[in-house]
Protein backbone atom coordinates (compact mmCIF):
# COMPACT_ATOMS: atom_id res chain seq x y z
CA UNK A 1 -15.82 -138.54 165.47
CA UNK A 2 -19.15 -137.78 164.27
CA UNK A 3 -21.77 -136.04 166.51
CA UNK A 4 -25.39 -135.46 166.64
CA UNK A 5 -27.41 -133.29 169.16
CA UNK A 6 -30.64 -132.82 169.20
CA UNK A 7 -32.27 -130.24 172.17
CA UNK A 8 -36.21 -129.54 173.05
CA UNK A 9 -37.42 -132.56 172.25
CA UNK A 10 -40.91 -134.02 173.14
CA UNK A 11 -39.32 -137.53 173.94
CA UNK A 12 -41.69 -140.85 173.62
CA UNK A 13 -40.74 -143.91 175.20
CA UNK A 14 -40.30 -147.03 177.22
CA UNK A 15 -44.47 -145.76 178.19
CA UNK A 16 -43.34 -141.87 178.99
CA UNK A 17 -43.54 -138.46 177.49
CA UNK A 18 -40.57 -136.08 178.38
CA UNK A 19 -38.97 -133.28 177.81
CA UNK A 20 -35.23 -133.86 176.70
CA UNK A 21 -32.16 -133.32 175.02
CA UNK A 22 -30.46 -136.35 173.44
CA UNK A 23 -26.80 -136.29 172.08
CA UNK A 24 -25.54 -138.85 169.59
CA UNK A 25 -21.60 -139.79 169.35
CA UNK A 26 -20.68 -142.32 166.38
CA UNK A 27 -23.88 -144.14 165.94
CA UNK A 28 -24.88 -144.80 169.69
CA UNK A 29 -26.91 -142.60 172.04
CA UNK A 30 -24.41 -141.08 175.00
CA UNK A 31 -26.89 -139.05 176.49
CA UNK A 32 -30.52 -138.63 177.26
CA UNK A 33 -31.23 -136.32 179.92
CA UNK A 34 -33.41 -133.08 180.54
CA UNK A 35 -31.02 -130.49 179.90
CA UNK A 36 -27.57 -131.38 178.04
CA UNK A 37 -25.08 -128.25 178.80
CA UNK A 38 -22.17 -127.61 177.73
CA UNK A 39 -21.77 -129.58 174.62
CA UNK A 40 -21.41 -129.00 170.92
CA UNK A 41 -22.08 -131.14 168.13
CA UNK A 42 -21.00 -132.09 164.28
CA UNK A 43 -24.70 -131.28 163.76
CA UNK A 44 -27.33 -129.84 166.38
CA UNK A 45 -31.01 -129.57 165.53
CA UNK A 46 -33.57 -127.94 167.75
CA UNK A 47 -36.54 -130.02 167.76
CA UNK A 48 -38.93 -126.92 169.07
CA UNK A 49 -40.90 -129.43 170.80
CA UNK A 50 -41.33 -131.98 167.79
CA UNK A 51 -42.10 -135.93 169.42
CA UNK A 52 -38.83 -138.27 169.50
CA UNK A 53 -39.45 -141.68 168.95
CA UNK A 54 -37.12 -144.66 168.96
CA UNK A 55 -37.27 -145.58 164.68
CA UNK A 56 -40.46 -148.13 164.01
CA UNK A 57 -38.68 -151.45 162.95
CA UNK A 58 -41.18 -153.00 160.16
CA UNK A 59 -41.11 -156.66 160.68
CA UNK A 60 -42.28 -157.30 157.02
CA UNK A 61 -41.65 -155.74 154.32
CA UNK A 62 -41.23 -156.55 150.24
CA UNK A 63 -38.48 -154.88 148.44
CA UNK A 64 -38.71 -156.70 145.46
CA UNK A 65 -34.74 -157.18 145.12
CA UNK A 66 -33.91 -158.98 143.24
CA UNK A 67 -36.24 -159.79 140.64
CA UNK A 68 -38.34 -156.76 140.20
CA UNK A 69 -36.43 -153.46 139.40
CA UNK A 70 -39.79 -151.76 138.25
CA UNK A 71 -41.64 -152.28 141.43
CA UNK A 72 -39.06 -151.89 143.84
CA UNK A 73 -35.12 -152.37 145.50
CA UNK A 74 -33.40 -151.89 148.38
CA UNK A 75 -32.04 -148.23 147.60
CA UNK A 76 -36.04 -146.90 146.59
CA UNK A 77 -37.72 -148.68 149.02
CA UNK A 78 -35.43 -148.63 152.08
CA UNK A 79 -35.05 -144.42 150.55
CA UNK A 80 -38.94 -144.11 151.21
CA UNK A 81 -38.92 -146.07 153.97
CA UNK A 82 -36.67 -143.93 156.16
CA UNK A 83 -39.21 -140.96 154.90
CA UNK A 84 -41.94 -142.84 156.77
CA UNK A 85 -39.88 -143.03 159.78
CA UNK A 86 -38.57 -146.74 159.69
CA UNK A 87 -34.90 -146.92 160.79
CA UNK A 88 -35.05 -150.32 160.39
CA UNK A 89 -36.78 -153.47 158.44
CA UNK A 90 -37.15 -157.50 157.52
CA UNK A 91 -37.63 -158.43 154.28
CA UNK A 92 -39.65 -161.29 152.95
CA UNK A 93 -38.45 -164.07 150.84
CA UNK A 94 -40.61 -164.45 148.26
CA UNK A 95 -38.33 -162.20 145.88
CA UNK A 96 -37.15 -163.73 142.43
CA UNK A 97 -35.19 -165.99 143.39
CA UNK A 98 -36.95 -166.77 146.66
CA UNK A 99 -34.67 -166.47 149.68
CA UNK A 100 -34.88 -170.21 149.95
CA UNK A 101 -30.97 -170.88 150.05
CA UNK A 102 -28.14 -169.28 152.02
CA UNK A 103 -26.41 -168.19 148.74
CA UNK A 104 -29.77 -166.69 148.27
CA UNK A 105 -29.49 -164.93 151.56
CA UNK A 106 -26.25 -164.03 150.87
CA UNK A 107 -26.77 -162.28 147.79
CA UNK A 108 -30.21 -160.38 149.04
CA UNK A 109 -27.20 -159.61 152.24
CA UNK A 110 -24.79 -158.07 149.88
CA UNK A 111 -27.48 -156.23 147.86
CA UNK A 112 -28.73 -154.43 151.20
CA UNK A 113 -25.25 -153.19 152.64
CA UNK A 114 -24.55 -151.53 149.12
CA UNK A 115 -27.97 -149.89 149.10
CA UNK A 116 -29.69 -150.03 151.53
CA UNK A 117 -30.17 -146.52 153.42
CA UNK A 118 -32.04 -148.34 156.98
CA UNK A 119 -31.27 -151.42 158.64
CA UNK A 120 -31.70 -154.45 157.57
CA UNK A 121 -32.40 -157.97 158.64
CA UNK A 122 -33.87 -160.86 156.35
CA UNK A 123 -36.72 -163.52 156.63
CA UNK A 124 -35.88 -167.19 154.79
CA UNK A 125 -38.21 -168.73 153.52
CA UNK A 126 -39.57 -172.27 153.59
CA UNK A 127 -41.06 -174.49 150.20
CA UNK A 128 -42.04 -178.01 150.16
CA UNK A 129 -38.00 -179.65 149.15
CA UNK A 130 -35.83 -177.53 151.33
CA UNK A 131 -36.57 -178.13 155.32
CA UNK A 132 -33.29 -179.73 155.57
CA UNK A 133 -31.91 -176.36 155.29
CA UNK A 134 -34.22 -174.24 157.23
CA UNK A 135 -33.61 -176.85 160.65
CA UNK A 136 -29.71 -176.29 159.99
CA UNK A 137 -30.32 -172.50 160.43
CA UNK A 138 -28.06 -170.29 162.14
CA UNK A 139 -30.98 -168.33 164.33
CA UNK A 140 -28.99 -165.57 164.59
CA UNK A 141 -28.36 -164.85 160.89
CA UNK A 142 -32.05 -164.92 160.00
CA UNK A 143 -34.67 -162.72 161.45
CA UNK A 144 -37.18 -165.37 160.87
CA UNK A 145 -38.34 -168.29 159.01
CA UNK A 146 -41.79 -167.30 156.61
CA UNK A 147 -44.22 -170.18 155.54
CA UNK A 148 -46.46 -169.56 153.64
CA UNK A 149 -50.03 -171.76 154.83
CA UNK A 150 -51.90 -169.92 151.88
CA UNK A 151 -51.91 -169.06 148.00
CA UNK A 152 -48.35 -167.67 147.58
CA UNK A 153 -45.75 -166.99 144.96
CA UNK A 154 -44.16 -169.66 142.55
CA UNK A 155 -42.96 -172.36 145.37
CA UNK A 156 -43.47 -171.42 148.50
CA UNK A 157 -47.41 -172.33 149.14
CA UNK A 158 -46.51 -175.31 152.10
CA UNK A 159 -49.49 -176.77 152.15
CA UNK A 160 -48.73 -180.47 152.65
CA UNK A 161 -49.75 -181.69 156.26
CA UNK A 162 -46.76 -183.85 157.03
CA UNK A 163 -43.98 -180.84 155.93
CA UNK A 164 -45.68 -178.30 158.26
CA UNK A 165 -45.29 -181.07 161.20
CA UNK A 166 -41.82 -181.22 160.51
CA UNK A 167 -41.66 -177.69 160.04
CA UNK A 168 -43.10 -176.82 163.56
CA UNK A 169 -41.07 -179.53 164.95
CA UNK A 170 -37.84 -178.55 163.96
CA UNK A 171 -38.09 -174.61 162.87
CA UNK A 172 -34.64 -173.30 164.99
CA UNK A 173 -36.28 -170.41 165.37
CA UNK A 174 -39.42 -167.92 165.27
CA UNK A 175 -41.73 -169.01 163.02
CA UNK A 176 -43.42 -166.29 160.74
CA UNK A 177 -46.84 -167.55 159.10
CA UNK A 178 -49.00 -166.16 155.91
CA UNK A 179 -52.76 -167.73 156.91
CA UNK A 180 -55.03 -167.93 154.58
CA UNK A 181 -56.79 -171.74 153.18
CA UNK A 182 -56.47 -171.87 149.90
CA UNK A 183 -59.18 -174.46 149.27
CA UNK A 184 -61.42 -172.27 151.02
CA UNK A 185 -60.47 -169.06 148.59
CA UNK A 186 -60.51 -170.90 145.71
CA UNK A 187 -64.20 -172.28 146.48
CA UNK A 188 -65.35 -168.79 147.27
CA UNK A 189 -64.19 -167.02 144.47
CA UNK A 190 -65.65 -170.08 141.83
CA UNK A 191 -68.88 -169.56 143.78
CA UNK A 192 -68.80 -165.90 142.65
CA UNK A 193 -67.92 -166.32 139.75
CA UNK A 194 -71.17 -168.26 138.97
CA UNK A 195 -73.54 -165.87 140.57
CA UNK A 196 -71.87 -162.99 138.89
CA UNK A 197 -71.18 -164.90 135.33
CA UNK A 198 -67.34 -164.23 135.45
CA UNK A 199 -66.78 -160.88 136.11
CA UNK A 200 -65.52 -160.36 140.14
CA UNK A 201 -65.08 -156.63 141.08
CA UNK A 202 -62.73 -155.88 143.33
CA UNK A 203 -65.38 -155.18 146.18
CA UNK A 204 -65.27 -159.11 146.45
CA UNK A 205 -62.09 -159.46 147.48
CA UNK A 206 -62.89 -159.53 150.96
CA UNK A 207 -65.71 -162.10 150.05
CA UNK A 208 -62.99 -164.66 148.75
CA UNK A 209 -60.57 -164.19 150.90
CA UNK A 210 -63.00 -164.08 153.64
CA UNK A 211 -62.78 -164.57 157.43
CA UNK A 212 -63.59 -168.27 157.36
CA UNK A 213 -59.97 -168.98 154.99
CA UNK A 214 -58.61 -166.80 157.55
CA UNK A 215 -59.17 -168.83 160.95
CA UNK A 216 -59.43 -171.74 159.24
CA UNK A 217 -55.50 -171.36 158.48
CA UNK A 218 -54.14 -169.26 161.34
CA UNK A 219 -56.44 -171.83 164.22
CA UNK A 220 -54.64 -174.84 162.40
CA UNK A 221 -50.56 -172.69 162.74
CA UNK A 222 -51.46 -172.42 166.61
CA UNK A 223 -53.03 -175.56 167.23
CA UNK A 224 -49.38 -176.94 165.80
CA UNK A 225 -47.51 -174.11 167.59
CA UNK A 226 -48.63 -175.70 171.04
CA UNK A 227 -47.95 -179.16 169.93
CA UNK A 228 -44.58 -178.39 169.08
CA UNK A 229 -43.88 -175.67 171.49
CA UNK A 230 -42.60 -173.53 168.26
CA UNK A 231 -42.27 -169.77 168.61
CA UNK A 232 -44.99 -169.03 166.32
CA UNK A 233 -45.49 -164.96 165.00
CA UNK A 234 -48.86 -165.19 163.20
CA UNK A 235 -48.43 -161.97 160.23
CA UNK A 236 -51.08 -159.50 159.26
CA UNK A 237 -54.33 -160.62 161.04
CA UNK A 238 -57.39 -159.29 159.65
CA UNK A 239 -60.79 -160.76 161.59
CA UNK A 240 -61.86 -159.87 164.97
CA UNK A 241 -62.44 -163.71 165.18
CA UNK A 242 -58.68 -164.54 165.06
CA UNK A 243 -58.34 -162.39 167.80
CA UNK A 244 -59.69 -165.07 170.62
CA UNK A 245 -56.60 -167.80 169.45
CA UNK A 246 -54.11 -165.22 170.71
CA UNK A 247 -53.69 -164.55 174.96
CA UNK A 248 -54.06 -161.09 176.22
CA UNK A 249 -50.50 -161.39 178.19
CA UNK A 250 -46.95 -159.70 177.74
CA UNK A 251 -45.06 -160.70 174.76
CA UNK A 252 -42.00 -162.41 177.27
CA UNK A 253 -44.88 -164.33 178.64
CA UNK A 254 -46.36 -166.29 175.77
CA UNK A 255 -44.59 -168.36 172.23
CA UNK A 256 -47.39 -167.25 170.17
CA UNK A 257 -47.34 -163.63 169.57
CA UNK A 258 -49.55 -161.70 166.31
CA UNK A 259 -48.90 -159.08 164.01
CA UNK A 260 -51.12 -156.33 162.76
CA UNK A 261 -50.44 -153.84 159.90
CA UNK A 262 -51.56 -150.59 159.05
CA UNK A 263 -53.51 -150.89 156.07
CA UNK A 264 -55.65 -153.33 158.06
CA UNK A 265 -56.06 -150.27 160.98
CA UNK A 266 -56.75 -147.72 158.23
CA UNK A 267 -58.69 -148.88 155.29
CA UNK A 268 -61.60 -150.85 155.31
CA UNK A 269 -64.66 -152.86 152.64
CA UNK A 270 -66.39 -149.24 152.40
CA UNK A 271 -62.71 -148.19 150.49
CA UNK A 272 -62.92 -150.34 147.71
CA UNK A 273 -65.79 -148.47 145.64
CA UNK A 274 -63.17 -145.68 145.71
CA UNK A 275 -59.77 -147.16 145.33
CA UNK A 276 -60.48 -150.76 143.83
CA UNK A 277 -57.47 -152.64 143.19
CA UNK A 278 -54.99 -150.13 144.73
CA UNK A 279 -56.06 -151.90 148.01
CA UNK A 280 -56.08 -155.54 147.02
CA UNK A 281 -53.97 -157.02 149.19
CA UNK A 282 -53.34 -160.72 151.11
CA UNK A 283 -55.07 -161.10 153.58
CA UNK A 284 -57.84 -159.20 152.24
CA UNK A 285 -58.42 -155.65 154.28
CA UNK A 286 -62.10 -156.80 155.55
CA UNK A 287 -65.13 -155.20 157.28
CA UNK A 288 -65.28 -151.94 159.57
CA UNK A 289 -66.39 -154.48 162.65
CA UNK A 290 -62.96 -156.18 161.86
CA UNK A 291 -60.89 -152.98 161.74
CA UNK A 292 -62.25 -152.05 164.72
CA UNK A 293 -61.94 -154.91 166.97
CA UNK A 294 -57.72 -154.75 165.68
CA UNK A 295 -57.65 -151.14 166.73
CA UNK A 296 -58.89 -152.28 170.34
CA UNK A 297 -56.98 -155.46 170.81
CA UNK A 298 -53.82 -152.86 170.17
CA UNK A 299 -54.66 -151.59 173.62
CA UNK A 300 -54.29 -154.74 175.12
CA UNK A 301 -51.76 -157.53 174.73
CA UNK A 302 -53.06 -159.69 171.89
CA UNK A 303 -52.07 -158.16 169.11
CA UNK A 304 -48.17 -157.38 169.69
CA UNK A 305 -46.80 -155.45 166.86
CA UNK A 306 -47.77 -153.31 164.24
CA UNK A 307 -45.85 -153.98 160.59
CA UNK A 308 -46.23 -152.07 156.88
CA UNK A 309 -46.25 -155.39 154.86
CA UNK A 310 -45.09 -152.97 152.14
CA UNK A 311 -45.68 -154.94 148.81
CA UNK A 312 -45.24 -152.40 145.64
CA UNK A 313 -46.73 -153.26 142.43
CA UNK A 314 -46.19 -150.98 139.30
CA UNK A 315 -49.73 -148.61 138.55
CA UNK A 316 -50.57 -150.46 135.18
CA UNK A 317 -50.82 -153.68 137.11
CA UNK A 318 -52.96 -152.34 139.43
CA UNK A 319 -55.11 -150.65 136.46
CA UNK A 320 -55.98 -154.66 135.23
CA UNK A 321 -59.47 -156.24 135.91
CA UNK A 322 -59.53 -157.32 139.73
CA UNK A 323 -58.63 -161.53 138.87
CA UNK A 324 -55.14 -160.31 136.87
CA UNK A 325 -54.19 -157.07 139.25
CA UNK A 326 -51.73 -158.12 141.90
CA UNK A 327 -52.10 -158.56 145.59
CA UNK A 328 -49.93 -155.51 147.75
CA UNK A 329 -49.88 -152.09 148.63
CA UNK A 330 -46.72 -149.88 148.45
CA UNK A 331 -47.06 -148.32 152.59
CA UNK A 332 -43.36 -147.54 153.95
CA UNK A 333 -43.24 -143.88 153.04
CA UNK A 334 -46.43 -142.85 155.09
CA UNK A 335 -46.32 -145.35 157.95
CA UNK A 336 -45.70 -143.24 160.79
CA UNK A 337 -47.95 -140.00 159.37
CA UNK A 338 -50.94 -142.60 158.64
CA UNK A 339 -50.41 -144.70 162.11
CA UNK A 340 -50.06 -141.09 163.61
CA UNK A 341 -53.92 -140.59 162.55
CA UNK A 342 -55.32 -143.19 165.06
CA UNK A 343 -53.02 -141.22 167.83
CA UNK A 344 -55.02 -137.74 166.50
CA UNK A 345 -58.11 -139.13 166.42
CA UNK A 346 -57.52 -140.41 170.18
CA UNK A 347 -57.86 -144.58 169.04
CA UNK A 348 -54.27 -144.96 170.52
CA UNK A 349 -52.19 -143.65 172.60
CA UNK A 350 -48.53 -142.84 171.36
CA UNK A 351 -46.76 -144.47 174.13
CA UNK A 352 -48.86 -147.86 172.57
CA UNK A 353 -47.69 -146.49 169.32
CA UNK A 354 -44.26 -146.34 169.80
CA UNK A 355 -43.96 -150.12 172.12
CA UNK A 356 -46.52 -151.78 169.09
CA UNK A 357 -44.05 -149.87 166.35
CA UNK A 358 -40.18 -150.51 168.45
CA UNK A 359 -40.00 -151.72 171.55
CA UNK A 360 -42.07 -154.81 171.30
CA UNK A 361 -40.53 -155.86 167.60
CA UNK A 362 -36.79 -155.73 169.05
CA UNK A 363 -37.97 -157.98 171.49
CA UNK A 364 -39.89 -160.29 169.60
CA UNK A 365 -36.81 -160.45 167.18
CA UNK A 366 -34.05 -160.60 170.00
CA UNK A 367 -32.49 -157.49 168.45
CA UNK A 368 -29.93 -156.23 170.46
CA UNK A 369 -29.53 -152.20 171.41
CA UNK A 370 -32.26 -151.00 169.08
CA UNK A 371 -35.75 -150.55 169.67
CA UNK A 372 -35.90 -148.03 172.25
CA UNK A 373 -33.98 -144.50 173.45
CA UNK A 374 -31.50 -145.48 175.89
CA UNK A 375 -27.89 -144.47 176.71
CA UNK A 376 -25.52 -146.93 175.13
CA UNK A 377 -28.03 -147.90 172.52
CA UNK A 378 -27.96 -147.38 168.56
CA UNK A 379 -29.80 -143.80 167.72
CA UNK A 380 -32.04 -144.69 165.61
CA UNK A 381 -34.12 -141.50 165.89
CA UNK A 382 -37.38 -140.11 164.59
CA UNK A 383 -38.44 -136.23 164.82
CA UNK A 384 -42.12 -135.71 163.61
CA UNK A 385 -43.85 -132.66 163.74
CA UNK A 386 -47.55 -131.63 164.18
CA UNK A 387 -49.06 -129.67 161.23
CA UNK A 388 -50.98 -126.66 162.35
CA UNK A 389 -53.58 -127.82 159.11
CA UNK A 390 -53.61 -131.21 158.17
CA UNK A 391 -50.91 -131.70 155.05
CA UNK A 392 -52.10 -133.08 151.69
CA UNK A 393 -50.24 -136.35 150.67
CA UNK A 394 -50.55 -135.30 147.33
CA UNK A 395 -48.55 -132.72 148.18
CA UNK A 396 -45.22 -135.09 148.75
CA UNK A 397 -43.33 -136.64 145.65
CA UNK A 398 -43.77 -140.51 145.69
CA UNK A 399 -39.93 -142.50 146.80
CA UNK A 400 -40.97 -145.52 145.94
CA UNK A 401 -40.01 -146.74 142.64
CA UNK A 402 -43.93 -147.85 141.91
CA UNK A 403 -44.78 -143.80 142.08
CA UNK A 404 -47.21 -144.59 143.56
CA UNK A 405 -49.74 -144.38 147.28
CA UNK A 406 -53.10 -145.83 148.31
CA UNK A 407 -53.39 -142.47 151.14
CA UNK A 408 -53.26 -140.09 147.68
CA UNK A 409 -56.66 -138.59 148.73
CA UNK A 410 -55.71 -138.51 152.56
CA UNK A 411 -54.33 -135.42 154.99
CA UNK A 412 -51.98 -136.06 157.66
CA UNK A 413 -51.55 -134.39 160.65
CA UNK A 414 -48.37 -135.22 161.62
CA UNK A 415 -44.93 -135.50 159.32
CA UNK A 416 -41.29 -137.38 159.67
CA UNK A 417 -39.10 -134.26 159.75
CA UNK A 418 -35.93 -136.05 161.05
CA UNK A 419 -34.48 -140.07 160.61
CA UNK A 420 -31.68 -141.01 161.91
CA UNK A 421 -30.19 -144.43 161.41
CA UNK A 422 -27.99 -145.99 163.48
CA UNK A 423 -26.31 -142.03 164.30
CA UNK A 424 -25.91 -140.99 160.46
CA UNK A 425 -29.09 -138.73 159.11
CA UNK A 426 -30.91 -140.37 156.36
CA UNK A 427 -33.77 -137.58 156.34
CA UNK A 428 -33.60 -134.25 157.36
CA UNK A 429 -35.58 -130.72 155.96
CA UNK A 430 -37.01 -132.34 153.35
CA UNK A 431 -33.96 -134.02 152.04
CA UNK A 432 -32.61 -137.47 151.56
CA UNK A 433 -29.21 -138.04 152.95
CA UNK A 434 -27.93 -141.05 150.35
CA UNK A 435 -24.42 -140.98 152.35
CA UNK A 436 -26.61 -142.39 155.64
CA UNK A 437 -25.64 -146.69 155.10
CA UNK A 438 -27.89 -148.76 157.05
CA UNK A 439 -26.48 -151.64 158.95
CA UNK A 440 -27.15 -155.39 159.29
CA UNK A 441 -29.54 -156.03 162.01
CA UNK A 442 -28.17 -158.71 164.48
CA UNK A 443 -30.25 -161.47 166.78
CA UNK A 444 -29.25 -162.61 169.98
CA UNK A 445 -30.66 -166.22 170.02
C-alpha cells in the first residue's frame, strides 16, 4: 500500500480557499478534511501553508514524439511538464507521422505509458482523405478530434469547404479547431514583402497573421458548429474581436466552448523587439488591447480554459531569419509560476485560476475523477510556494529537451514545489521522481 499525507495546506478549489490536510492511499484521495489525526503515511510532507491545487490538465500540448527527438518526447517534455505543475495533458497530432490512423494512435499510446511521467490522453487528427475514420471513432479513446482550418503541417491544412461540412456533420465527438485563413496570411505577408523589399522582421508576425485571418476562420468553425449542432472547442484565441462569437454562460450550458493559452495572457507585440523569433508562434501573440480583453473575458464565462500549446523548437531554428524560423514556444515547465503572475499582480483570482486550469478542462473533456480535490478522486496534487523575492528563471536548469525558455529574462513569484500524479510523486525538493508513471486519461462519452 502506498501512502501520501500532506498537512497545513492552503487548499484551492471547487471556488474556495481552506485550510486542510489531505491524505493519499494508492493513487486516490481518501481524505480531505481540516485536521487529519491519527494517521501516518509512506511519505508525509508539511506544506507550511504552501497553496494545493488540483494538477492543471493542458488540453494541448506538442511533444514532438515521434518524429522529432531533438525538439522534444514524451519522457522530456511530460519530465518538464510535471515541473510546471501539469499532472496531466493532450497531445496534438501533427507529430511525424501525424496521428491520422489508429495504428498511429496506438503507437503515440504505447510511447506515452513507457515514458511518459503525467497523464496522458491524445487528440486525432483530421486531413483531407481520412474522414471515414475519424466518424468511426471510439469517443472515448480520443480526447478530441483537431482540424486544422489554417496553414498547418504536411497534410493536415482542411481547407476544402465540402470536407469541413462533413466533418461538422459527422465528428463523434468534440471538435478541436486551429483558426487562422490562410488566403488571408498569405496575402498579408506578400503585401509586406513588397513594401519592405523581402526582408519581414519578426515584429510583423502579428501583421500577417493578423486579427482579420483570425475571425475570418474561427466566425466560419461556429457558424458550422450551429448548423451541425457539433461540440465545437475553438483553440488558442488571440483577438478581443473573437471574443463576441463565444456566449458568456457556463461551460454545461453551451456546445461551443474557447480556449486561451498563456503565452497569449503574458506576452504581447511590444515583446518582439526583445525576443524576436523565440515568440513566433500560430496564432500570432497580437496587441496589448488583445491581451487584455483575454485576461478579462477569463473572469467571465467566454473564454473556458486556459492551455500551454507547448510547441518546442530546437534554439538554432529559432536563431534563422523570421520567414525560415518555426512557429511554437516550448511553455510546460513554467506554466503555473508564469499563470501565477496574473494571480500576483491581482488580474485573476486563483479560485478562476485553478477552474480555467482543472476543473473546467475535465469537464469539457468528460474526464472522469480528475480535475478537482475530492475524496474518492485521483490525487493529482500541486504544492507551490510563494517566494519571499521574486525567483530568477534563469536560475532553474531547462527540462525540456529544446534547452530552452521564452520567460529567460522573467522573475516569478511563486514556484511548483510538489507534483503528484495520480498518488505517485513526480516532483518533490527540487527533484524529479522518474519512478512516478503517468496513466492513460479516460473519457466518459
Amino acid at each position: 500500500m502506498s501512502s501520501l499525507l500532506i498537512r497545513n495546506a492552503r487548499v484551492v478549489n471547487e471556488g474556495r480557499e481552506f485550510d486542510a490536510d489531505i491524505r493519499v492511499i494508492n493513487g486516490r484521495i481518501e481524505t480531505l478534511a481540516t485536521q487529519i489525526h491519527n494517521a501516518s503515511a509512506d511519505l508525509e510532507i508539511d506544506a507550511a501553508g504552501q497553496w494545493l491545487l488540483p494538477g492543471m490538465i493542458d488540453d494541448q500540448v506538442h511533444f514532438r514524439d515521434p518524429g522529432a527527438p531533438t525538439k522534444g518526447s514524451f519522457h522530456s517534455e511530460s519530465r518538464a511538464a510535471v515541473v510546471g505543475g501539469i499532472t496531466s495533458y493532450m497531445d496534438m497530432p501533427n507529430t511525424q507521422p501525424a496521428t491520422l490512423t489508429l495504428d498511429t494512435l496506438a503507437d503515440k499510446q504505447r510511447r506515452a505509458a513507457r515514458h511518459s511521467v503525467a497523464n496522458y490522453g491524445f487528440h486525432f487528427g483530421v486531413s483531407n482523405d481520412n474522414l471515414d475514420t475519424v466518424a468511426a471513432l471510439d469517443p472515448t479513446r480520443v480526447a478530441g478530434v483537431k482540424v486544422f482550418m489554417g496553414a498547418s503541417t504536411g497534410n493536415m491544412l482542411v481547407d476544402d469547404p465540402r470536407v469541413l461540412e462533413q466533418l461538422f456533420a459527422e465528428v463523434p465527438t468534440i471538435l478541436l479547431a486551429h483558426c487562422e485563413h490562410t488566403p488571408t496570411i498569405k496575402a498579408r505577408e506578400e503585401n509586406l514583402r513588397e513594401l519592405l523589399g523581402g526582408s519581414v522582421p519578426p515584429d510583423a508576425h502579428p501583421l500577417i497573421r493578423n486579427a482579420e485571418a483570425c475571425y475570418r476562420s474561427s466566425s466560419m468553425a461556429v457558424e458550422l458548429a450551429r448548423r451541425h449542432g457539433t461540440r465545437l472547442h475553438v483553440l488558442h484565441l488571440t483577438t478581443e474581436r473573437e471574443l463576441a462569437l463565444f456566449e458568456n454562460k457556463p461551460l454545461g450550458e453551451k456546445h461551443i466552448s474557447a480556449e486561451v493559452c498563456l503565452h497569449h495572457l503574458l506576452f504581447d507585440d511590444r515583446d518582439y523587439p526583445r525576443l524576436g523569433n523565440l515568440i513566433k508562434c500560430n496564432p500570432a501573440i497580437k496587441h496589448q488591447s488583445d491581451r487584455d480583453a483575454l485576461r478579462e473575458a477569463l473572469l467571465g464565462n467566454r473564454l473556458d480554459v486556459i492551455g500551454s500549446d507547448h510547441a518546442p523548437h530546437t534554439w538554432e531554428e529559432k536563431q534563422r531569419p523570421y520567414s525560415e524560423a518555426p512557429s511554437g514556444l516550448p511553455l510546460v515547465q513554467h506554466a503555473l509560476p508564469a499563470l501565477m503572475e496574473l494571480v500576483a499582480g491581482r488580474v485573476l483570482p486563483l479560485t478562476t485560476l485553478v477552474e480555467k486550469t482543472s476543473h473546467r478542462v475535465a469537464d469539457l473533456f468528460a474526464i472522469p475523477d480528475r480535475g478537482y480535490l475530492r475524496e474518492g478522486y485521483w490525487a493529482d496534487l500541486v504544492l507551490m510556494n510563494r517566494e519571499p523575492l521574486p525567483r530568477p528563471v534563469s536560475t532553474e536548469p531547462i527540462l525540456s529537451q529544446c534547452g530552452w525558455t521564452p520567460f529567460v529574462e522573467r522573475r516569478f513569484r511563486h514556484w511548483v514545489s510538489t507534483t503528484v500524479v495520480s498518488g505517485q510523486v513526480a516532483w518533490h525538493a527540487g527533484r524529479i521522481h522518474d519512478a512516478c508513471q503517468g496513466r492513460p486519461l479516460h473519457f466518459l462519452r
